[in-house]
Each structure stands twice: as C-alpha cells, then as structure tokens.
Protein backbone atom coordinates (compact mmCIF):
# COMPACT_ATOMS: atom_id res chain seq x y z
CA UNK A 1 23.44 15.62 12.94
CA UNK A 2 21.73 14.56 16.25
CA UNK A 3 20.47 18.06 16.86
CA UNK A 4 18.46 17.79 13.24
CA UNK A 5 17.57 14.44 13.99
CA UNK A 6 16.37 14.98 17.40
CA UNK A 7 14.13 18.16 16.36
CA UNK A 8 12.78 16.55 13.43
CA UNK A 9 11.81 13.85 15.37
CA UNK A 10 9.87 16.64 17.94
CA UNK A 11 8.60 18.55 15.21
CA UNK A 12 6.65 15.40 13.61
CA UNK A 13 5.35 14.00 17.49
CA UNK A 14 4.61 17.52 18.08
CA UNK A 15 2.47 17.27 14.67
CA UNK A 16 0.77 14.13 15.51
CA UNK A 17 -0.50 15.38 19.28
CA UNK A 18 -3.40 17.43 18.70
CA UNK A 19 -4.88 15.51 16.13
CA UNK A 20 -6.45 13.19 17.68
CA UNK A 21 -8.83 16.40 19.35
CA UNK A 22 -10.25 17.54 15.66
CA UNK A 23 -11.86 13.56 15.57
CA UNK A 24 -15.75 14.26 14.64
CA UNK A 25 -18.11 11.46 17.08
CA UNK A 26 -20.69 11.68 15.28
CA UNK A 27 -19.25 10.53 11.69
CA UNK A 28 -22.10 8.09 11.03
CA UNK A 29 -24.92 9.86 11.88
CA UNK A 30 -23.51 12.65 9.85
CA UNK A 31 -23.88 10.80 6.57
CA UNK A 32 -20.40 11.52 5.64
CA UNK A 33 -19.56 7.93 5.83
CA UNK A 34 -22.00 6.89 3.41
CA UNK A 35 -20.71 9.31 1.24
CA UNK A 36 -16.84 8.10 1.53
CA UNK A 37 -18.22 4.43 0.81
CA UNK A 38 -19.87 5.54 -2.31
CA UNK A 39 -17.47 7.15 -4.10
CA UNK A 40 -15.15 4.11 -3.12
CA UNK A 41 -17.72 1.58 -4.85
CA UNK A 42 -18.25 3.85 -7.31
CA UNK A 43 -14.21 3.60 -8.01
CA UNK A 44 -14.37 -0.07 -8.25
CA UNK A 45 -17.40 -0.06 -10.27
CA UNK A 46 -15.28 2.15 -13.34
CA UNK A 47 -12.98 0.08 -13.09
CA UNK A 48 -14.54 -2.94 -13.55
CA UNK A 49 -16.47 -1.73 -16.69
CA UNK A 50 -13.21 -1.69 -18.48
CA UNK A 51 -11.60 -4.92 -17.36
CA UNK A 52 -14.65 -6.48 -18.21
CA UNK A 53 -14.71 -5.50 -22.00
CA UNK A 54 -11.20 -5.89 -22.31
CA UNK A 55 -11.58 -9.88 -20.62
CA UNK A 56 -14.51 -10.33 -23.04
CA UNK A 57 -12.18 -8.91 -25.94
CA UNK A 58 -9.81 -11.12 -25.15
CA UNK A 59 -11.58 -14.26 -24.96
CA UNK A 60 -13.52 -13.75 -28.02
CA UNK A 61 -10.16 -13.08 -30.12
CA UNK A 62 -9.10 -16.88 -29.56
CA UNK A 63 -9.24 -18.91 -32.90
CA UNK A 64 -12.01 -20.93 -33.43
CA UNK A 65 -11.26 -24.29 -33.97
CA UNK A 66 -12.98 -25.19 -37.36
CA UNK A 67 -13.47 -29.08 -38.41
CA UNK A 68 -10.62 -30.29 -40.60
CA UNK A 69 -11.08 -29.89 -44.28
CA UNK A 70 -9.24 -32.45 -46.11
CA UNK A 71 -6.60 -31.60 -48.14
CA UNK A 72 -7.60 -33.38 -51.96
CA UNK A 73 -10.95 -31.34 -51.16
CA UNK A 74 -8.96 -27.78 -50.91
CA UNK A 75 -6.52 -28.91 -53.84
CA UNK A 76 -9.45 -29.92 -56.75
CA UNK A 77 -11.59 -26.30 -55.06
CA UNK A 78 -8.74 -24.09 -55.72
C-alpha cells in the first residue's frame, strides 16, 4: 500500500511541475481577460433576472390588508 501511495503521490507532483511553463504573460493585453470577466457578469446578470421576478412575485402575493367591514353591514347585504 505504500508503494501505490508513494507513486501516486509522484505521479500527481510530477503533473503539477511543468505547468507552471505553459503560463501566457501577456494575458491582459491579449483581451482574453476581458473576455473571462464578461461571460462571468454575464452569469450573474441571468441569474439575477430570475430572482428578481420571482422576489417581485413573491411580495406582490401577500394579502392586502383591506379596512374592516362590519359585520351587521355583510349580514343585511347578503
């Protein structure tokens, strides 16, 4: 069980040492960053369309609170 352990844990640092050389300097000149931050807002943005109607949904589906009607006036109507 060490021998697994021990090679699994070369394999994965093995993995991890050469990627630090395919980093790209020039990200934000490139544009590409702009790009990644867009779509991100863009995300948030469809989400928030939803959870806004269903927030005004719910508040407008509280009861009203109507004066008080008293009750002789219901009984001689009905």
């Amino acid at each position: 069980m060490k021998n697994i352990t021990g090679l699994l844990i070369a394999a994965v640092l093995h993995g991890m040492a050469p990627s630090s050389a395919f980093a790209h300097s020039g990200i934000l000149e490139s544009g590409c960053c702009w790009i990644f931050i867009l779509f991100g807002a863009l995300i948030v943005v469809a989400q928030l369309v939803p959870a806004a109607l269903i927030i005004i949904g719910f508040i407008k589906g509280f009861p009203i609170k109507h004066p008080d009607v008293p009750e002789k006036a219901e009984k001689a109507g009905g």
